[in-house]
PDB file of N, CA and C in Angstrom:
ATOM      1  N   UNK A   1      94.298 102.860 126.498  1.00  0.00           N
ATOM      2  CA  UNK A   1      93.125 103.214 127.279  1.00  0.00           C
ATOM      3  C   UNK A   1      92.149 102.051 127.284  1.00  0.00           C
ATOM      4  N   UNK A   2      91.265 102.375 128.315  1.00  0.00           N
ATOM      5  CA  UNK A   2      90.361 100.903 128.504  1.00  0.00           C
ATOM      6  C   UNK A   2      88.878 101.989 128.699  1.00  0.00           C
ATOM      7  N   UNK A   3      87.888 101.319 127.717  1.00  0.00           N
ATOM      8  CA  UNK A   3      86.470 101.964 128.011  1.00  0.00           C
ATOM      9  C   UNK A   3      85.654 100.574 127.681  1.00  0.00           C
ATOM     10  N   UNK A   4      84.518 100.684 128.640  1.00  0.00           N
ATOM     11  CA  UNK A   4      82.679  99.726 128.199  1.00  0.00           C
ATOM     12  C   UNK A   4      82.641 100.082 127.003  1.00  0.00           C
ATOM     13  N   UNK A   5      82.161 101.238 126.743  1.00  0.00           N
ATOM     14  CA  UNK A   5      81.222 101.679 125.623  1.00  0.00           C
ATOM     15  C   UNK A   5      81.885 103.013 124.479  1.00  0.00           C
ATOM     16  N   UNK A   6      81.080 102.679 123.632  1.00  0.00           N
ATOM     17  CA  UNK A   6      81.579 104.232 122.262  1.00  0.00           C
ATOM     18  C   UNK A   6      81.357 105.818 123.548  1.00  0.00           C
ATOM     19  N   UNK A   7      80.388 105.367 124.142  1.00  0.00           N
ATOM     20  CA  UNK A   7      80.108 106.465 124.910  1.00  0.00           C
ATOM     21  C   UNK A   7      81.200 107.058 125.738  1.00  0.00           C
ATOM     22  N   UNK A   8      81.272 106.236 126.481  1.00  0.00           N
ATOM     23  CA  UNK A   8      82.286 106.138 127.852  1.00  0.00           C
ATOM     24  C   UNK A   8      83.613 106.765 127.215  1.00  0.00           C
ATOM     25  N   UNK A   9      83.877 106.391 125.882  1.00  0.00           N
ATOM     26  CA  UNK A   9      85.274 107.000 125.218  1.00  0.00           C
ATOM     27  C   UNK A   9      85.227 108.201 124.825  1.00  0.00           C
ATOM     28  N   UNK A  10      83.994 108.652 124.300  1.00  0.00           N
ATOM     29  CA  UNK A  10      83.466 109.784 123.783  1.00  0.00           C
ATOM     30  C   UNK A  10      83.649 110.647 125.033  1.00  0.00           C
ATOM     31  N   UNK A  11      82.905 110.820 125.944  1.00  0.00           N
ATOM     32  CA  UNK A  11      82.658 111.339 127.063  1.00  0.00           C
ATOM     33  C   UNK A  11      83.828 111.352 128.132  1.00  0.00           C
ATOM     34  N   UNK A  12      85.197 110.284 128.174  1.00  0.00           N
ATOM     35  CA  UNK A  12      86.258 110.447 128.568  1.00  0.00           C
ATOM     36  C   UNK A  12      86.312 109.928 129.980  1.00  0.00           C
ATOM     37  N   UNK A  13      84.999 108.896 129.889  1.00  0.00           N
ATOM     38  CA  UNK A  13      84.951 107.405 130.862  1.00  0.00           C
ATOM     39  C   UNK A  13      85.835 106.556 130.519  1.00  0.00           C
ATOM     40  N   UNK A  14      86.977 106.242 130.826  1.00  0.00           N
ATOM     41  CA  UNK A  14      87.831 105.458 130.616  1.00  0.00           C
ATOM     42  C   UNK A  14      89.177 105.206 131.291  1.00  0.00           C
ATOM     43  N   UNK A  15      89.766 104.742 131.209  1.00  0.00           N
ATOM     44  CA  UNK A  15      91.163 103.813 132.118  1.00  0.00           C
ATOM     45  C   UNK A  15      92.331 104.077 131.623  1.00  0.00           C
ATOM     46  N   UNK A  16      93.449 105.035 131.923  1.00  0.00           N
ATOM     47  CA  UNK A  16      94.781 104.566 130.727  1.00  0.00           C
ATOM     48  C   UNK A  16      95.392 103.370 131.682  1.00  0.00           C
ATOM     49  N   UNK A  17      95.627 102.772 130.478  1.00  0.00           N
ATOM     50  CA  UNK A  17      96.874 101.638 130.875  1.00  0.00           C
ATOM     51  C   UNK A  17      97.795 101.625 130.600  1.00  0.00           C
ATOM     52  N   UNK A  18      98.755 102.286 130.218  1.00  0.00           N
ATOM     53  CA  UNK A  18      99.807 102.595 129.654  1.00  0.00           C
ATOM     54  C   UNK A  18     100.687 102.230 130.604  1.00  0.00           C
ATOM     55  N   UNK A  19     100.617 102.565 132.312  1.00  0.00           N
ATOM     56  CA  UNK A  19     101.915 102.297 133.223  1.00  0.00           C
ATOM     57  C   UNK A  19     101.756 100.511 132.945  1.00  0.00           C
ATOM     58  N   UNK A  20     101.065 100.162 132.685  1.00  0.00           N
ATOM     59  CA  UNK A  20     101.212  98.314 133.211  1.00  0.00           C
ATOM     60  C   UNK A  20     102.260  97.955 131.600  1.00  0.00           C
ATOM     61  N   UNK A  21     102.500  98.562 130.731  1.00  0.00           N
ATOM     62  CA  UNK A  21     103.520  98.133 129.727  1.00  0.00           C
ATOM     63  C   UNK A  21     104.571  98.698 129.610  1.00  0.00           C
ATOM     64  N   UNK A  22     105.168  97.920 128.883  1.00  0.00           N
ATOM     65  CA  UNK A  22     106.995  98.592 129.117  1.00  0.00           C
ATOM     66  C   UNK A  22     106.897  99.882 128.325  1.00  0.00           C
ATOM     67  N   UNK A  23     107.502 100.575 128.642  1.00  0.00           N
ATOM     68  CA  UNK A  23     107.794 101.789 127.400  1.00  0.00           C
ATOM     69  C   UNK A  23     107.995 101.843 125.886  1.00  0.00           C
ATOM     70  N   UNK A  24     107.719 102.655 124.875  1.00  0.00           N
ATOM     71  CA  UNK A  24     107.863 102.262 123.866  1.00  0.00           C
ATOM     72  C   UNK A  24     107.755 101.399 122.923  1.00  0.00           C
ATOM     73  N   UNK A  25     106.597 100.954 123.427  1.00  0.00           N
ATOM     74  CA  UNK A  25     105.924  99.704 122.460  1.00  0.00           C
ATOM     75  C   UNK A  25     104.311 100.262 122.279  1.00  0.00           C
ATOM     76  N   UNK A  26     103.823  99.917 120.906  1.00  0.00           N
ATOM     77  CA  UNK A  26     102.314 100.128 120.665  1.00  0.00           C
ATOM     78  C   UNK A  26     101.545  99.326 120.698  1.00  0.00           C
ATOM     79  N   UNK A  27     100.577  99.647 121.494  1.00  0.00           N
ATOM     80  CA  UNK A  27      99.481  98.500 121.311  1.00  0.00           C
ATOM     81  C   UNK A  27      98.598  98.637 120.225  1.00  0.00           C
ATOM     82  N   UNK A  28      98.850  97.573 119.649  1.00  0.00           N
ATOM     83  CA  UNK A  28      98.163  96.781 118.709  1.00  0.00           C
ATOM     84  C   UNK A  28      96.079  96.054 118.758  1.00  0.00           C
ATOM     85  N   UNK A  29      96.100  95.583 119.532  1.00  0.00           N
ATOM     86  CA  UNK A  29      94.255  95.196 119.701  1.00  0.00           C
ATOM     87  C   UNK A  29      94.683  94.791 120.837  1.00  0.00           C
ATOM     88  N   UNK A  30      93.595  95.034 121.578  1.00  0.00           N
ATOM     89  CA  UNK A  30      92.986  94.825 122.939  1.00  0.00           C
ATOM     90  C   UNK A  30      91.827  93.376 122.470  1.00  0.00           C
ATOM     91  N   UNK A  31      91.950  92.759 123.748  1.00  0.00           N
ATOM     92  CA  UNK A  31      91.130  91.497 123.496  1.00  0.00           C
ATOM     93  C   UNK A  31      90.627  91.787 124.695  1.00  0.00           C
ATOM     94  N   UNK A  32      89.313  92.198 125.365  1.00  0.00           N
ATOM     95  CA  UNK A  32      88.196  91.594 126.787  1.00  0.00           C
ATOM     96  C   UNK A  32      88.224  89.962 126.459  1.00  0.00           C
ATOM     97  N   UNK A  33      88.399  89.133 127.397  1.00  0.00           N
ATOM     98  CA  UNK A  33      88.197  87.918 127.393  1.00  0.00           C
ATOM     99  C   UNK A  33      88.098  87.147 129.229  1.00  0.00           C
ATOM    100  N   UNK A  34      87.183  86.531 129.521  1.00  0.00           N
ATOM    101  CA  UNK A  34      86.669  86.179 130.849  1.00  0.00           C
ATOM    102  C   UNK A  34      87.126  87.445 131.948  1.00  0.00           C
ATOM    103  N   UNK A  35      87.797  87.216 132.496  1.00  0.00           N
ATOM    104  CA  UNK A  35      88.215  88.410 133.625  1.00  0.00           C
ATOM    105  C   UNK A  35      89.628  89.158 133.554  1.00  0.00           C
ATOM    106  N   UNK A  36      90.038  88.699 131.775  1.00  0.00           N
ATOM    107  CA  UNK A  36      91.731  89.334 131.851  1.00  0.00           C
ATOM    108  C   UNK A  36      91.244  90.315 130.379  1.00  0.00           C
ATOM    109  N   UNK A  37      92.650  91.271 130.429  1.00  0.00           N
ATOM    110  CA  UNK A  37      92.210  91.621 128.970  1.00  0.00           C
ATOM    111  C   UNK A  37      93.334  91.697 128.528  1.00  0.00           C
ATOM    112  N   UNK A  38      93.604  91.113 127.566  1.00  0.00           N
ATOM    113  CA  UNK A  38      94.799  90.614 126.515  1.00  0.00           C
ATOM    114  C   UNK A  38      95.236  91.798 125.536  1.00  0.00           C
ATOM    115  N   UNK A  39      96.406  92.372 125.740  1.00  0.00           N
ATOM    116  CA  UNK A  39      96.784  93.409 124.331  1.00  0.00           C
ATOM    117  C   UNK A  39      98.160  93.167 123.891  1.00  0.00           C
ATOM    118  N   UNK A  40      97.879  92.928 122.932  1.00  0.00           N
ATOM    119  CA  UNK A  40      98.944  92.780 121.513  1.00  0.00           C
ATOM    120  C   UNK A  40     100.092  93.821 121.305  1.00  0.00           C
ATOM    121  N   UNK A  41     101.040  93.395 121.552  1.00  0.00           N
ATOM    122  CA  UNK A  41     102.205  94.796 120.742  1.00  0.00           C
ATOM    123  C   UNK A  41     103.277  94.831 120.366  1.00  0.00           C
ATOM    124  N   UNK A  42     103.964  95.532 119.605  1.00  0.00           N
ATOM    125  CA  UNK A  42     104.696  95.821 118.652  1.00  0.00           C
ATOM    126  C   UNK A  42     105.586  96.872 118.881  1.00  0.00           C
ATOM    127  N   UNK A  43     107.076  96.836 118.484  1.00  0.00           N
ATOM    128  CA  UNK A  43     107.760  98.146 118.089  1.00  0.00           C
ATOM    129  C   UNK A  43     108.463  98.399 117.081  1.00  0.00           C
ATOM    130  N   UNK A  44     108.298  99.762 116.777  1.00  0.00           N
ATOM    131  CA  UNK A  44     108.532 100.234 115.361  1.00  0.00           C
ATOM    132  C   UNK A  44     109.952  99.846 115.144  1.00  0.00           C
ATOM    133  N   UNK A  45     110.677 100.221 116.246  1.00  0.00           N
ATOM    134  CA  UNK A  45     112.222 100.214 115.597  1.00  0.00           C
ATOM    135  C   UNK A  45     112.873  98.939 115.398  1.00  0.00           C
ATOM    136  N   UNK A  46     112.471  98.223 115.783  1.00  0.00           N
ATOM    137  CA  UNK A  46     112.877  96.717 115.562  1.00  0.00           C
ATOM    138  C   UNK A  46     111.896  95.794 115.686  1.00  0.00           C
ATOM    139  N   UNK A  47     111.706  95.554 113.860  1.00  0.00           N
ATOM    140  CA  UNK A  47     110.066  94.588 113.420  1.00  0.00           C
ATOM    141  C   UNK A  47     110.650  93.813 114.040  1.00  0.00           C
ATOM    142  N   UNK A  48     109.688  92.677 114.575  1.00  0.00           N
ATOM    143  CA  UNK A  48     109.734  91.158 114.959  1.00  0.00           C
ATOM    144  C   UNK A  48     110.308  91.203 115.957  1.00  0.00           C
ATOM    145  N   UNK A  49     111.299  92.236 116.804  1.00  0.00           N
ATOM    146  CA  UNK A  49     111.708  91.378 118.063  1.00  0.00           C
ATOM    147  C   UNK A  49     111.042  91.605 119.818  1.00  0.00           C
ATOM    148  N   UNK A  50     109.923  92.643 119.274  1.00  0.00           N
ATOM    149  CA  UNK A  50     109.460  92.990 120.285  1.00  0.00           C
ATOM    150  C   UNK A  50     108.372  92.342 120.456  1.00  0.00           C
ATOM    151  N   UNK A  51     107.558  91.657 119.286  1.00  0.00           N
ATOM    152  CA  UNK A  51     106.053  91.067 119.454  1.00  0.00           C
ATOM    153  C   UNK A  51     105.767  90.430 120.587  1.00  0.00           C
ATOM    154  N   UNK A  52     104.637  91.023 121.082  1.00  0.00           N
ATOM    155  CA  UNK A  52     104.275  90.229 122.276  1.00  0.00           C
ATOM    156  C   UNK A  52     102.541  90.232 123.195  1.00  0.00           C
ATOM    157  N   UNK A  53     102.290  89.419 123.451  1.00  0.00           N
ATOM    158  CA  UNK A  53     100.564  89.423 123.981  1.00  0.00           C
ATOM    159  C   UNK A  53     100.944  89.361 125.409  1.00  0.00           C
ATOM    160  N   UNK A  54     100.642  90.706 125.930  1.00  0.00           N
ATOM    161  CA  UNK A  54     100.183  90.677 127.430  1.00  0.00           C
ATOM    162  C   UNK A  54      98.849  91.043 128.092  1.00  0.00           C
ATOM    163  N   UNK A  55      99.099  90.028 129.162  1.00  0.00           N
ATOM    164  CA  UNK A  55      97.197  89.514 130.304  1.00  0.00           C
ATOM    165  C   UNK A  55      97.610  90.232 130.577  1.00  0.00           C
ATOM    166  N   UNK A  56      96.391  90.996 131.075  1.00  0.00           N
ATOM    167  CA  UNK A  56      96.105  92.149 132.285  1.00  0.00           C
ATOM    168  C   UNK A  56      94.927  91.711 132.988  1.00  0.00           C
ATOM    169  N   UNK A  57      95.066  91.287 134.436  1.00  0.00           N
ATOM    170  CA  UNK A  57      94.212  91.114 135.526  1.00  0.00           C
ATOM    171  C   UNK A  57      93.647  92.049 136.338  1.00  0.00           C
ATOM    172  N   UNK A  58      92.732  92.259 137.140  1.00  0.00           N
ATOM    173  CA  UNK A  58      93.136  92.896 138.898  1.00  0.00           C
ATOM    174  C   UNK A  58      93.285  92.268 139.707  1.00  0.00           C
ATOM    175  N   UNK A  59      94.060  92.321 140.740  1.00  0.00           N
ATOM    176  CA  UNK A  59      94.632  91.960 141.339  1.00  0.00           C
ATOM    177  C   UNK A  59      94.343  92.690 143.038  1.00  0.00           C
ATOM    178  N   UNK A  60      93.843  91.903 144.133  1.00  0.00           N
ATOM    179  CA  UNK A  60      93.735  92.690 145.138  1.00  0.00           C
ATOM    180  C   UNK A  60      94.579  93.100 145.975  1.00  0.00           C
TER     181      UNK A  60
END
């Protein structure tokens, strides 16, 4: 999920992002950084071969 604020999450202002990643992987930290937002992830069933940091843009 993607929210601004503690609020916005609280209150259920927010974005899922879940279709833009492959299946079955967890995200790990979200990074906001200039106009992309970077998230980290991992899968349980096989340490180490899934690690991976994906940009997320918009795109028109």
């Amino acid at each position: 999920i993607r929210f601004r604020t503690w609020r916005d999450l609280k209150e259920g202002t927010w974005d899922d992002l879940s279709q833009f990643l492959p299946s079955k992987v967890v995200p790990y930290y979200l990074t906001p950084r200039g106009e992309a937002l970077f998230i980290a992830v991992f899968r349980h069933e096989v340490a180490g071969a899934f690690d991976k940091v994906y940009r997320l843009t918009i795109s028109d």
